[in-house]
PDBML (XML) file of the C-alpha atoms, coordinates in Angstrom:
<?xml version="1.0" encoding="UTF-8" ?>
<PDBx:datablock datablockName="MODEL"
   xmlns:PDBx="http://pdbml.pdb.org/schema/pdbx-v50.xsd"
   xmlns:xsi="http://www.w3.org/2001/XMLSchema-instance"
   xsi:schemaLocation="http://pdbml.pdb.org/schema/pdbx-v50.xsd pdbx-v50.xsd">
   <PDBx:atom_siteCategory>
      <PDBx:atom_site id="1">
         <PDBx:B_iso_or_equiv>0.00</PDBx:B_iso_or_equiv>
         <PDBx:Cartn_x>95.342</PDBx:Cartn_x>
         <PDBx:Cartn_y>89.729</PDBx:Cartn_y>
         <PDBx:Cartn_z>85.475</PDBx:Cartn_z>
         <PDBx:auth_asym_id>A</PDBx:auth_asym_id>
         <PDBx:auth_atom_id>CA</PDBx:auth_atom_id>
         <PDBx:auth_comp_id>UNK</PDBx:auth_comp_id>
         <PDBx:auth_seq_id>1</PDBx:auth_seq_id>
         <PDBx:group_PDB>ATOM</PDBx:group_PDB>
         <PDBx:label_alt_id xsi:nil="true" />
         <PDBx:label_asym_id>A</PDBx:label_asym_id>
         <PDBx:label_atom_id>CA</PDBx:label_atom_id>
         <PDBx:label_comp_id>UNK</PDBx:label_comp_id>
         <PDBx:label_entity_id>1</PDBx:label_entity_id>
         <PDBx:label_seq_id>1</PDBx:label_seq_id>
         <PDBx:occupancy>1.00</PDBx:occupancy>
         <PDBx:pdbx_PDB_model_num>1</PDBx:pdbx_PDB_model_num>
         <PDBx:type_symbol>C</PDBx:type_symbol>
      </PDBx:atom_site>
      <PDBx:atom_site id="2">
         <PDBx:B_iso_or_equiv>0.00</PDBx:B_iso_or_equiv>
         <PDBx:Cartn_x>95.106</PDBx:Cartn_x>
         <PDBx:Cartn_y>93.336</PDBx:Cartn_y>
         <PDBx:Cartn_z>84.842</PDBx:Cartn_z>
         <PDBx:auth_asym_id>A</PDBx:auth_asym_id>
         <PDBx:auth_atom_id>CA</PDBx:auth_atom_id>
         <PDBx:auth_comp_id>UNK</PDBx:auth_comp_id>
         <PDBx:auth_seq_id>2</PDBx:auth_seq_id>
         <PDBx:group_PDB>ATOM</PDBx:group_PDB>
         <PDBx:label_alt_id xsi:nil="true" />
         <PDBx:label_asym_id>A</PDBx:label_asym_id>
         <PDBx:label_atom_id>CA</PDBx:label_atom_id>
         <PDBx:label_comp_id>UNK</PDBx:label_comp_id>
         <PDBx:label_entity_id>1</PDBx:label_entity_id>
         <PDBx:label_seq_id>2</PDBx:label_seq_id>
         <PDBx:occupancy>1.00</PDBx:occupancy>
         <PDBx:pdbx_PDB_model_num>1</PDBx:pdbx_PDB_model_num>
         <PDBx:type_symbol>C</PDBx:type_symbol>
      </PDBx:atom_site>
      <PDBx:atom_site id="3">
         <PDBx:B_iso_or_equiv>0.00</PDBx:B_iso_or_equiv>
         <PDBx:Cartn_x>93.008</PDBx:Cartn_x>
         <PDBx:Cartn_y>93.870</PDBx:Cartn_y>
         <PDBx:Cartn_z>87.836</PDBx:Cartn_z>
         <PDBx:auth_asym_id>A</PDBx:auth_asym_id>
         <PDBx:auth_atom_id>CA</PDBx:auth_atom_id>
         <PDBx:auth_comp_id>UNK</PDBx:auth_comp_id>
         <PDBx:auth_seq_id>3</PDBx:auth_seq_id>
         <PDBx:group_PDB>ATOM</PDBx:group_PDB>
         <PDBx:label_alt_id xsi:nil="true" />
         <PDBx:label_asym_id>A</PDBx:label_asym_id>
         <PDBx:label_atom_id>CA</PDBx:label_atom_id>
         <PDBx:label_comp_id>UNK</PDBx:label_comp_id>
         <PDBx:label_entity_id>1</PDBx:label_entity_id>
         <PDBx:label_seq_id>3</PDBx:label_seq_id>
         <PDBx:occupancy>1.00</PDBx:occupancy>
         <PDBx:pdbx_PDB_model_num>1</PDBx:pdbx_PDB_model_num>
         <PDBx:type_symbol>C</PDBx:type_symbol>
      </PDBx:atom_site>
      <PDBx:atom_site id="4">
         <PDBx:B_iso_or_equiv>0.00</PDBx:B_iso_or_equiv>
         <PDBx:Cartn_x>95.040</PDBx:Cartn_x>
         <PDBx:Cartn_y>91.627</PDBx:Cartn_y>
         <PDBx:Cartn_z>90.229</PDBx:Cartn_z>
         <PDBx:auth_asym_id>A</PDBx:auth_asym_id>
         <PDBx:auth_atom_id>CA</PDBx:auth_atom_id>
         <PDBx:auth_comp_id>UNK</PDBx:auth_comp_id>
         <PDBx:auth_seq_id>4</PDBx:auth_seq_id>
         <PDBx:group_PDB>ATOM</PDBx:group_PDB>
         <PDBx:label_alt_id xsi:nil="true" />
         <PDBx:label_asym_id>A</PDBx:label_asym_id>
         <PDBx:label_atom_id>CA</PDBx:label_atom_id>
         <PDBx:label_comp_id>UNK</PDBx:label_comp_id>
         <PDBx:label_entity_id>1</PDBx:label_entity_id>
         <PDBx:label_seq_id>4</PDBx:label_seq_id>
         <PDBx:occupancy>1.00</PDBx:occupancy>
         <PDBx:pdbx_PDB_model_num>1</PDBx:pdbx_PDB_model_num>
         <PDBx:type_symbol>C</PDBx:type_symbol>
      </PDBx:atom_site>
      <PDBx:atom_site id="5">
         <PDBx:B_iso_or_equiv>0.00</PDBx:B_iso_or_equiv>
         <PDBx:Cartn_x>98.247</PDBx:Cartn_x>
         <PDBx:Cartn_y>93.289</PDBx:Cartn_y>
         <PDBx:Cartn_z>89.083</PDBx:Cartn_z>
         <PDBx:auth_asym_id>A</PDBx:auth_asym_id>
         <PDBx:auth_atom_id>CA</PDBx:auth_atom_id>
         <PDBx:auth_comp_id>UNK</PDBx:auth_comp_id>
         <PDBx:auth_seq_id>5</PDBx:auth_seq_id>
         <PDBx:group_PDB>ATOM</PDBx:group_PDB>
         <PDBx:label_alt_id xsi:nil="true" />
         <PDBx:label_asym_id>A</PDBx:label_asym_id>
         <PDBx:label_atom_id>CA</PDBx:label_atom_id>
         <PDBx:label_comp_id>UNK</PDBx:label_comp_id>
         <PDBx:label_entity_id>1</PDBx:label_entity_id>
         <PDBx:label_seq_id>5</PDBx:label_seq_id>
         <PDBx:occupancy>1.00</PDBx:occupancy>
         <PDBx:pdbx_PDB_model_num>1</PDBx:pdbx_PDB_model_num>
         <PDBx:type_symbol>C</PDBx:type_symbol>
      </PDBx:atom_site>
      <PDBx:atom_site id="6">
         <PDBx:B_iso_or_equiv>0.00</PDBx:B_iso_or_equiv>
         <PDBx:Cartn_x>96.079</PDBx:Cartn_x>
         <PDBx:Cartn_y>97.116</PDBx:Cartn_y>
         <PDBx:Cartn_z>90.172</PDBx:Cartn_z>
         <PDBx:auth_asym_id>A</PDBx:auth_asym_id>
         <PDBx:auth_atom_id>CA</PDBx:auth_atom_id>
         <PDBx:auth_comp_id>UNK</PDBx:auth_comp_id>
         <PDBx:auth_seq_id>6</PDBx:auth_seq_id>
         <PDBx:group_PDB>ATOM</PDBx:group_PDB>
         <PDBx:label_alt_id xsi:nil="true" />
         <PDBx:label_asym_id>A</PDBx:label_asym_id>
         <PDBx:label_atom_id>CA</PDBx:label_atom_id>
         <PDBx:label_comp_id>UNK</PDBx:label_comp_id>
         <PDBx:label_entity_id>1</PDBx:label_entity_id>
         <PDBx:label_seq_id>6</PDBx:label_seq_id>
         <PDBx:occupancy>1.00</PDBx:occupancy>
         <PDBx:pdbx_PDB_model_num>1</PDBx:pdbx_PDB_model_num>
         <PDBx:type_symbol>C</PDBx:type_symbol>
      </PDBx:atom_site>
      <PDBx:atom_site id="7">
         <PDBx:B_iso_or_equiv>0.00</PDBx:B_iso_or_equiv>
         <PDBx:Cartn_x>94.807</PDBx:Cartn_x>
         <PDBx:Cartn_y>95.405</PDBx:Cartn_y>
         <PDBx:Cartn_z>93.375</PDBx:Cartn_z>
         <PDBx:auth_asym_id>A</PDBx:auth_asym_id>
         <PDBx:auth_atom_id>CA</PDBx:auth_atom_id>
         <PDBx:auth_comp_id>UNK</PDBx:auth_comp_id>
         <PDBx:auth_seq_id>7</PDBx:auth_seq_id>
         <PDBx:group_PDB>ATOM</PDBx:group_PDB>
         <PDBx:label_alt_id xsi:nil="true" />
         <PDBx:label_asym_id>A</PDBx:label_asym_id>
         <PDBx:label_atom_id>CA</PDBx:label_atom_id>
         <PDBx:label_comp_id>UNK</PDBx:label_comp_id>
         <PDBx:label_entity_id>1</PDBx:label_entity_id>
         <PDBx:label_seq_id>7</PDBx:label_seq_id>
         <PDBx:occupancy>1.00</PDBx:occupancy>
         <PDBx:pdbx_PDB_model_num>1</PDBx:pdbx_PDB_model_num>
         <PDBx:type_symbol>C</PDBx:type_symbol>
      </PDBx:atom_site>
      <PDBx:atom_site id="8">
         <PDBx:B_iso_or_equiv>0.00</PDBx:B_iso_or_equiv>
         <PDBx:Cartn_x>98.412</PDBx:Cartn_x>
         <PDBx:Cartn_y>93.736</PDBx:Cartn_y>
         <PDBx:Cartn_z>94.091</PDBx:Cartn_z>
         <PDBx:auth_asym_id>A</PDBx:auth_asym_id>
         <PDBx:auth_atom_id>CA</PDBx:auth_atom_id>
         <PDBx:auth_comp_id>UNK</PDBx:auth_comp_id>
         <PDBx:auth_seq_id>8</PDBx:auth_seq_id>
         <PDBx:group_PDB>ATOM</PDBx:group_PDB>
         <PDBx:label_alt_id xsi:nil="true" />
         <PDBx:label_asym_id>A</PDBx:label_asym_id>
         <PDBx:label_atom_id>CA</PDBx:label_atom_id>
         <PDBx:label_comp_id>UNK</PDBx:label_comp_id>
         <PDBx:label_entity_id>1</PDBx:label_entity_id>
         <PDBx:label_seq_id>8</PDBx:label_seq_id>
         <PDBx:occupancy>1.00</PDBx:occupancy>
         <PDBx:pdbx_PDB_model_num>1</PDBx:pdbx_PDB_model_num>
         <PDBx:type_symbol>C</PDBx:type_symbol>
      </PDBx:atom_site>
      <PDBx:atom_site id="9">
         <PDBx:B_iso_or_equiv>0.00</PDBx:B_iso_or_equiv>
         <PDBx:Cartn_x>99.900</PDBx:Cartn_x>
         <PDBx:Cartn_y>97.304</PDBx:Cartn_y>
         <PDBx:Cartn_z>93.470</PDBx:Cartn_z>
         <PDBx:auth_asym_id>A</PDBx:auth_asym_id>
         <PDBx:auth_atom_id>CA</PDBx:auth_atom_id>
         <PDBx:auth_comp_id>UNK</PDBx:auth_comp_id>
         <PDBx:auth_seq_id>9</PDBx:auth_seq_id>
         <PDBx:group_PDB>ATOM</PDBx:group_PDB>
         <PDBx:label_alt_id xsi:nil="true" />
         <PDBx:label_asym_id>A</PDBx:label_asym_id>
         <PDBx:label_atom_id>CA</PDBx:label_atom_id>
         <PDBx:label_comp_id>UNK</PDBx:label_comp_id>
         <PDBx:label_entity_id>1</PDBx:label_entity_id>
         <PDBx:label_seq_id>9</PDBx:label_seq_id>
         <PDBx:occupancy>1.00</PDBx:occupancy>
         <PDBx:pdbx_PDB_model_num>1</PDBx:pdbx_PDB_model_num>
         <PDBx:type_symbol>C</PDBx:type_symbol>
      </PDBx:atom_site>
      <PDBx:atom_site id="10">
         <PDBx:B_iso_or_equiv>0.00</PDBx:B_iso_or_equiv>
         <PDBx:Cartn_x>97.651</PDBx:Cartn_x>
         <PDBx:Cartn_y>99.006</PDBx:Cartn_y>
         <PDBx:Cartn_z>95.888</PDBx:Cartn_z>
         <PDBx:auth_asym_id>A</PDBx:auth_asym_id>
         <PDBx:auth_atom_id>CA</PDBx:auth_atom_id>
         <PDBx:auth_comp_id>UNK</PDBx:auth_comp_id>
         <PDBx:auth_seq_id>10</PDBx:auth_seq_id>
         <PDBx:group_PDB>ATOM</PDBx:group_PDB>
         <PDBx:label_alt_id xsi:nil="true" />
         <PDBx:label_asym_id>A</PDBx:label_asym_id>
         <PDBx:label_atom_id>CA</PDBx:label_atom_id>
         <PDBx:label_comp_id>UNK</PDBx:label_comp_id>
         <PDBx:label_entity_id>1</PDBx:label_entity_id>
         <PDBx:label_seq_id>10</PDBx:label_seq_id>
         <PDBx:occupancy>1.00</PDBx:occupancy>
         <PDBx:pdbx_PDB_model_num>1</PDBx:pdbx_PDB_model_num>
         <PDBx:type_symbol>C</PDBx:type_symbol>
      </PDBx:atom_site>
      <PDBx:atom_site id="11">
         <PDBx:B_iso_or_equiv>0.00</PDBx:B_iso_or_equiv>
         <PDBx:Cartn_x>97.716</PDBx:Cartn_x>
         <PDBx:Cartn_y>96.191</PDBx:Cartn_y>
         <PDBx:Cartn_z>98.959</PDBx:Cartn_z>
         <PDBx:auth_asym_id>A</PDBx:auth_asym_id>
         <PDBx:auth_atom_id>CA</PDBx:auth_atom_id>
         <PDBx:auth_comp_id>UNK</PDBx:auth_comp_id>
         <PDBx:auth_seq_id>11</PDBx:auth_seq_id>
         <PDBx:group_PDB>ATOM</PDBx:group_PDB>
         <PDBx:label_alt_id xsi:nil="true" />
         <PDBx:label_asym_id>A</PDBx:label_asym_id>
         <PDBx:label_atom_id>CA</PDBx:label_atom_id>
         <PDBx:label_comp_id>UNK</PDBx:label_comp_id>
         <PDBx:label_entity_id>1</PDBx:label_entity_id>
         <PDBx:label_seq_id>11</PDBx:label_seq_id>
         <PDBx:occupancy>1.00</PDBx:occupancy>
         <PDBx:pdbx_PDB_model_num>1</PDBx:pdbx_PDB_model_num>
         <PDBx:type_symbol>C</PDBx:type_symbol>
      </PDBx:atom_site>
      <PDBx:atom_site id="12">
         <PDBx:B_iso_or_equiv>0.00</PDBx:B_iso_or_equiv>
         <PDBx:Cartn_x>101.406</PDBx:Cartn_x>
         <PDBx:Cartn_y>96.485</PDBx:Cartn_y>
         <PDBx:Cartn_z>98.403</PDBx:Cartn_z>
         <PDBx:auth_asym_id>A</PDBx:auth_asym_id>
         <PDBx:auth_atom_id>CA</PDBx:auth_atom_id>
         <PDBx:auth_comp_id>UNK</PDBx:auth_comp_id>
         <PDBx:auth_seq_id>12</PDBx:auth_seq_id>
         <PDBx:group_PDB>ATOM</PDBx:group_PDB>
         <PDBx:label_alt_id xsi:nil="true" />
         <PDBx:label_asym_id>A</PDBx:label_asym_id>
         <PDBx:label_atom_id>CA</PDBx:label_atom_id>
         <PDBx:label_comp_id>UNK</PDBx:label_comp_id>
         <PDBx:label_entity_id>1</PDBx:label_entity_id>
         <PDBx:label_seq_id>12</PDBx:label_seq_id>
         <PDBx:occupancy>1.00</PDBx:occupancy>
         <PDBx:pdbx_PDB_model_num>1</PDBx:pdbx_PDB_model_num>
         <PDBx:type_symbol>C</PDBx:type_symbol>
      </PDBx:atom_site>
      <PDBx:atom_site id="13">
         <PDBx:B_iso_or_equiv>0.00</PDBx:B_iso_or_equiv>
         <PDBx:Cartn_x>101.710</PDBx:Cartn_x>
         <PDBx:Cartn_y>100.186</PDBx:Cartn_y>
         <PDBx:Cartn_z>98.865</PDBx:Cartn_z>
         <PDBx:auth_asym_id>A</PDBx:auth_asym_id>
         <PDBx:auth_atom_id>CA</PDBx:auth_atom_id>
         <PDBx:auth_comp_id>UNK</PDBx:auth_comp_id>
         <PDBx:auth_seq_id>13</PDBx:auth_seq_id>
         <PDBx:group_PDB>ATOM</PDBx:group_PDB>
         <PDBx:label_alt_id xsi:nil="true" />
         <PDBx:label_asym_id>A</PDBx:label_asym_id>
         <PDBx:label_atom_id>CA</PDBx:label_atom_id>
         <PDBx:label_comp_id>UNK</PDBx:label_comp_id>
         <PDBx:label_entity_id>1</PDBx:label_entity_id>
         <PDBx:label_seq_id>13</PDBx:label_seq_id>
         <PDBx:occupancy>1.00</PDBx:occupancy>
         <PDBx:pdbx_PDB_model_num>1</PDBx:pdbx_PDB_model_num>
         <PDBx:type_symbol>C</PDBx:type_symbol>
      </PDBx:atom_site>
      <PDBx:atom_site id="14">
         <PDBx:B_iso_or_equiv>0.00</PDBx:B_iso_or_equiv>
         <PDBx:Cartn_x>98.690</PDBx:Cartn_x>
         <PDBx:Cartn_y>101.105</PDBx:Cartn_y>
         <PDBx:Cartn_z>101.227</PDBx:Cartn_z>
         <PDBx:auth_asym_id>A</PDBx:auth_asym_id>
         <PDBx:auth_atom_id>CA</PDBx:auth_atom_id>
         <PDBx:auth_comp_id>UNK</PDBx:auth_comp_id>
         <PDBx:auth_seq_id>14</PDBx:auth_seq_id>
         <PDBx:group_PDB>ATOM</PDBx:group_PDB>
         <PDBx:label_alt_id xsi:nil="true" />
         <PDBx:label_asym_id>A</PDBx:label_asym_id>
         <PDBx:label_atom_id>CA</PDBx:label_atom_id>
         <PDBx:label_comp_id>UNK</PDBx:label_comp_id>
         <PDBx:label_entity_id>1</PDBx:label_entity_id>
         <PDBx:label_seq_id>14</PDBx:label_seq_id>
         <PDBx:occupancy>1.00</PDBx:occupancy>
         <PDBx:pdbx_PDB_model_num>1</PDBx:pdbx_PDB_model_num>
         <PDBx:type_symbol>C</PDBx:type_symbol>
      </PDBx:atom_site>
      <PDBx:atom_site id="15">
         <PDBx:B_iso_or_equiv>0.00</PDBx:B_iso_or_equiv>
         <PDBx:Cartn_x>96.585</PDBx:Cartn_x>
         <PDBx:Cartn_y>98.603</PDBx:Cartn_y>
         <PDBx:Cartn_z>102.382</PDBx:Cartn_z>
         <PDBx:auth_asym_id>A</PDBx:auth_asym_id>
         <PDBx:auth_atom_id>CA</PDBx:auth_atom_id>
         <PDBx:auth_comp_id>UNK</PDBx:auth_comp_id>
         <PDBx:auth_seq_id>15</PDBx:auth_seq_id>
         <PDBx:group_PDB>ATOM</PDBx:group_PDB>
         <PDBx:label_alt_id xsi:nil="true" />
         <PDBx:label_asym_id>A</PDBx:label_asym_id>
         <PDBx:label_atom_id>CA</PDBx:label_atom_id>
         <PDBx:label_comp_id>UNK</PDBx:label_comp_id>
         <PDBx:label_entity_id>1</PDBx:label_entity_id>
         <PDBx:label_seq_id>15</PDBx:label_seq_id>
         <PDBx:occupancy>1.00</PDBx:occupancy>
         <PDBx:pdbx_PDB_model_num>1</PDBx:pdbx_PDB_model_num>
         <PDBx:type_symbol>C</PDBx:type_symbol>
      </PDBx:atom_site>
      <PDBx:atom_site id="16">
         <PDBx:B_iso_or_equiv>0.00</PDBx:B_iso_or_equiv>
         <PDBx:Cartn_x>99.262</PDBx:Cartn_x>
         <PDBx:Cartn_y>95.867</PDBx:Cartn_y>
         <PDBx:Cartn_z>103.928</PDBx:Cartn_z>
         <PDBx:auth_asym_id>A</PDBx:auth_asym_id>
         <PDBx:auth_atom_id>CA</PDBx:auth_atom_id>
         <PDBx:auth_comp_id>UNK</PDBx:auth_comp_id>
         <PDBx:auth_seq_id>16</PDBx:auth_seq_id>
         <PDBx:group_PDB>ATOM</PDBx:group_PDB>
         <PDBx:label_alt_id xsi:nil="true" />
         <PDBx:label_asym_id>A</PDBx:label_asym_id>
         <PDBx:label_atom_id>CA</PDBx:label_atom_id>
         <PDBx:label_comp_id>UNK</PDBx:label_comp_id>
         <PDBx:label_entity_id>1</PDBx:label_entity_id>
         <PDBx:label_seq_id>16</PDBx:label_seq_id>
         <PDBx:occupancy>1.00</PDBx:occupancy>
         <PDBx:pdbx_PDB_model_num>1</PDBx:pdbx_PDB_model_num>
         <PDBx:type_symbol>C</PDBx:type_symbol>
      </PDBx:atom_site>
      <PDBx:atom_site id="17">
         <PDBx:B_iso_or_equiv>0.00</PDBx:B_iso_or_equiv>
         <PDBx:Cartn_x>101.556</PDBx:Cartn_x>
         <PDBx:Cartn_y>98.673</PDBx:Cartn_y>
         <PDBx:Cartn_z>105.677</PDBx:Cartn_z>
         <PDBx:auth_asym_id>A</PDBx:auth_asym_id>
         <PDBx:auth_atom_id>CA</PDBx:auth_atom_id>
         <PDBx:auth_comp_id>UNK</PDBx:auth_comp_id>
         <PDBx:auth_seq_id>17</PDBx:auth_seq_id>
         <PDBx:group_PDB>ATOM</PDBx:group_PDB>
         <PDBx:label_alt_id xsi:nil="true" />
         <PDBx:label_asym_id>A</PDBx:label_asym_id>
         <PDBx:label_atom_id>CA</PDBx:label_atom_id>
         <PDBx:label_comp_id>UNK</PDBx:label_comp_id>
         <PDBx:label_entity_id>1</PDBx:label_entity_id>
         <PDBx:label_seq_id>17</PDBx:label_seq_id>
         <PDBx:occupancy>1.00</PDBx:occupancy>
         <PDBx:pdbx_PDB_model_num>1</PDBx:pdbx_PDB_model_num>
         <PDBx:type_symbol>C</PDBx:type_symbol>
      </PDBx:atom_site>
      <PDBx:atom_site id="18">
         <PDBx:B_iso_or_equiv>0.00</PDBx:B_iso_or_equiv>
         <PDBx:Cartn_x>98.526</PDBx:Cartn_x>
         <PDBx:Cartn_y>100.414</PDBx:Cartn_y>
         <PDBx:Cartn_z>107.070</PDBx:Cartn_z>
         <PDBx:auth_asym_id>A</PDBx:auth_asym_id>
         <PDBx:auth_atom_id>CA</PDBx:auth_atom_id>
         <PDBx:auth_comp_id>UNK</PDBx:auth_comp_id>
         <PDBx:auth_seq_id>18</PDBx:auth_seq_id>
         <PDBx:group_PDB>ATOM</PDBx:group_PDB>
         <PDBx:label_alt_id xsi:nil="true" />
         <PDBx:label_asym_id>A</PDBx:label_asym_id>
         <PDBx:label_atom_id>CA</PDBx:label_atom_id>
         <PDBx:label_comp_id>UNK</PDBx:label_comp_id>
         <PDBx:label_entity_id>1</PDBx:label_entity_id>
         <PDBx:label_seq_id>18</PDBx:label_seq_id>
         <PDBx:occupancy>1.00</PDBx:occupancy>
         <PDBx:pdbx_PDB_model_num>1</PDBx:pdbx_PDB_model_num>
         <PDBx:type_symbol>C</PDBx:type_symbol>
      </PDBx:atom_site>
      <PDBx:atom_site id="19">
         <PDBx:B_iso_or_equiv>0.00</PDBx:B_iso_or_equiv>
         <PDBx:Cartn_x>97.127</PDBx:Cartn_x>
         <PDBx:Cartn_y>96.516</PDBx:Cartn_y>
         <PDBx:Cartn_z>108.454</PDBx:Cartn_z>
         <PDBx:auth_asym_id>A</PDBx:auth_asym_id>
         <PDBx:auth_atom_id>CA</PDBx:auth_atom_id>
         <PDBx:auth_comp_id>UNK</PDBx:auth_comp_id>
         <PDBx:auth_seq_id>19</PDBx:auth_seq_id>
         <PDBx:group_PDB>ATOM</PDBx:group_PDB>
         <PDBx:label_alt_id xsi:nil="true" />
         <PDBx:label_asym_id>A</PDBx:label_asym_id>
         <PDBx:label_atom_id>CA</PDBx:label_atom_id>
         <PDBx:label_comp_id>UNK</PDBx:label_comp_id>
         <PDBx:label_entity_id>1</PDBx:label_entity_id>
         <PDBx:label_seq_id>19</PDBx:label_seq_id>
         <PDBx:occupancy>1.00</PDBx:occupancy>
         <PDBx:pdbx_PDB_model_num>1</PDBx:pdbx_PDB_model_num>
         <PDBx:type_symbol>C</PDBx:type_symbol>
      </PDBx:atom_site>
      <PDBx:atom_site id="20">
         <PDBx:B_iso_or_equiv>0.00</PDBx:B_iso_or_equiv>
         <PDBx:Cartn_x>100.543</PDBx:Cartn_x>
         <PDBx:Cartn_y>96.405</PDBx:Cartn_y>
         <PDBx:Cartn_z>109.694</PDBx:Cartn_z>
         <PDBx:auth_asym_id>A</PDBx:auth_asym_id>
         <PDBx:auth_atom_id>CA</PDBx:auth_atom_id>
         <PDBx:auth_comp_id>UNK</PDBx:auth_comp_id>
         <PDBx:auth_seq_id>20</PDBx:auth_seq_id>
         <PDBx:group_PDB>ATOM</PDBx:group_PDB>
         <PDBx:label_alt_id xsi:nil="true" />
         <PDBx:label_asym_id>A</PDBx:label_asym_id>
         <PDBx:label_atom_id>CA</PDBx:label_atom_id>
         <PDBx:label_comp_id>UNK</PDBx:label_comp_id>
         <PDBx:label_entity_id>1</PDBx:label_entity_id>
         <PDBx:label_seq_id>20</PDBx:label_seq_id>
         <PDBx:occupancy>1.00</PDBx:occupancy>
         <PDBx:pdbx_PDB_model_num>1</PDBx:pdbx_PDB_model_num>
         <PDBx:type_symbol>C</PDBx:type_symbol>
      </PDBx:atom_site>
      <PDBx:atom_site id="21">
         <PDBx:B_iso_or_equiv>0.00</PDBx:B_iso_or_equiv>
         <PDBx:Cartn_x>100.504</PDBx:Cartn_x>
         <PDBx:Cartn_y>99.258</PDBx:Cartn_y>
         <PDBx:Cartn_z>112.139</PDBx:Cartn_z>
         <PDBx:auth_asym_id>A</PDBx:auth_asym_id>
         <PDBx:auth_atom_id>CA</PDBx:auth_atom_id>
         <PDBx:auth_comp_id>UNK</PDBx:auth_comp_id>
         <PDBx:auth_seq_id>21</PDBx:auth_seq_id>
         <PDBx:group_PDB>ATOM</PDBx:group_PDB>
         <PDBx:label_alt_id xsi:nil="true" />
         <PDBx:label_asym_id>A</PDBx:label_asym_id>
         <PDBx:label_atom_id>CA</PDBx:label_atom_id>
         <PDBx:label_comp_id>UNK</PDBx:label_comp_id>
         <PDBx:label_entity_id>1</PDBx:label_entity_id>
         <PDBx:label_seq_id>21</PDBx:label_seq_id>
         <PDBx:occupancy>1.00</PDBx:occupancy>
         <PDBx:pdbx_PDB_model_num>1</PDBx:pdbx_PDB_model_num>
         <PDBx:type_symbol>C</PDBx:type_symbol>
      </PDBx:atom_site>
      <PDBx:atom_site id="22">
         <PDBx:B_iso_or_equiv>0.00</PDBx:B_iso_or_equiv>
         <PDBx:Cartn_x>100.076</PDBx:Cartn_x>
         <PDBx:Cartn_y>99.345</PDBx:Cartn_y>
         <PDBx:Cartn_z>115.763</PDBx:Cartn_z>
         <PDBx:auth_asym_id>A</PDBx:auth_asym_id>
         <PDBx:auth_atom_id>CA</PDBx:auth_atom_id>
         <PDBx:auth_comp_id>UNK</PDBx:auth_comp_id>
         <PDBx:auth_seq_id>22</PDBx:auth_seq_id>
         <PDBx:group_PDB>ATOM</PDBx:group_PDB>
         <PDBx:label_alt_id xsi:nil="true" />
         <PDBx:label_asym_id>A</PDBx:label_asym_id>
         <PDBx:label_atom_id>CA</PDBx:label_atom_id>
         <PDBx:label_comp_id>UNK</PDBx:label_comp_id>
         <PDBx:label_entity_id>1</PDBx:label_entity_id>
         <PDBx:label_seq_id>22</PDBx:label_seq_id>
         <PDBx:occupancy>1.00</PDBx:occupancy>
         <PDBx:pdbx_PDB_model_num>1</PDBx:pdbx_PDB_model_num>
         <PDBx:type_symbol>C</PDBx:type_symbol>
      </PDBx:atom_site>
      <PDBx:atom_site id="23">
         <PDBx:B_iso_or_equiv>0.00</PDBx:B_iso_or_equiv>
         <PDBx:Cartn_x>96.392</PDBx:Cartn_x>
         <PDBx:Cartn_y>99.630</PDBx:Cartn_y>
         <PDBx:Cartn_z>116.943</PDBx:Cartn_z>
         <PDBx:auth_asym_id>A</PDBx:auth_asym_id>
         <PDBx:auth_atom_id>CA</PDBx:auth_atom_id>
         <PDBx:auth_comp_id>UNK</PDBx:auth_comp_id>
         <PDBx:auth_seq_id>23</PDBx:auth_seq_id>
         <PDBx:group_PDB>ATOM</PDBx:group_PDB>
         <PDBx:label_alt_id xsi:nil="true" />
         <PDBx:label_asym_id>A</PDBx:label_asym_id>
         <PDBx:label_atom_id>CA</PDBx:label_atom_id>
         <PDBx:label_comp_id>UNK</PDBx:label_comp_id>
         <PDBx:label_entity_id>1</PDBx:label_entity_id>
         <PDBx:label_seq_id>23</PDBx:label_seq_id>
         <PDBx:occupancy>1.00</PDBx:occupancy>
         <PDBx:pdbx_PDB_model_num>1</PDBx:pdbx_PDB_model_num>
         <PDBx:type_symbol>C</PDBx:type_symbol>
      </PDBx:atom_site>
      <PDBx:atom_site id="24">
         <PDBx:B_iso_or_equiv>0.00</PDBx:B_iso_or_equiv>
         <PDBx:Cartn_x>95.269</PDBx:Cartn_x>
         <PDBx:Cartn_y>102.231</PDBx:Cartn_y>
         <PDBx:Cartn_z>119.620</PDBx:Cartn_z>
         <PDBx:auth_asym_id>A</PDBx:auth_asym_id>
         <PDBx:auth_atom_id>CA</PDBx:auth_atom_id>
         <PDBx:auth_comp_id>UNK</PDBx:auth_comp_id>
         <PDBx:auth_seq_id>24</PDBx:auth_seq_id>
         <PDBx:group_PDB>ATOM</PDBx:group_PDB>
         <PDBx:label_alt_id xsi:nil="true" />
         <PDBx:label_asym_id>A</PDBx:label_asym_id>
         <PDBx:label_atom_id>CA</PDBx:label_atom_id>
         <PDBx:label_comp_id>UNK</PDBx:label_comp_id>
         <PDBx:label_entity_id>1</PDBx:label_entity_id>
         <PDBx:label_seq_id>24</PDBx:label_seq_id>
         <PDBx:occupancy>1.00</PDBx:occupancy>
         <PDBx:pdbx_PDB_model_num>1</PDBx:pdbx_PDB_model_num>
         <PDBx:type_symbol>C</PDBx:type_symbol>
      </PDBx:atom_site>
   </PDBx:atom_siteCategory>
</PDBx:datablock>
C-alpha cells in the first residue's frame, strides 16, 4: 500500500499531466 500510495502520488503530480500534453 505504501508503494501504491508513492506511485499514486507521483502519476498524480508528473506522470498523468505530462501524458496529458499535446505531442509535437
Amino acid at each position: 500500500d505504501r508503494v501504491l500510495a508513492r506511485a499514486e502520488t507521483w502519476q498524480h503530480d508528473i506522470a498523468r499531466p505530462i501524458a496529458a500534453s499535446p505531442a509535437g
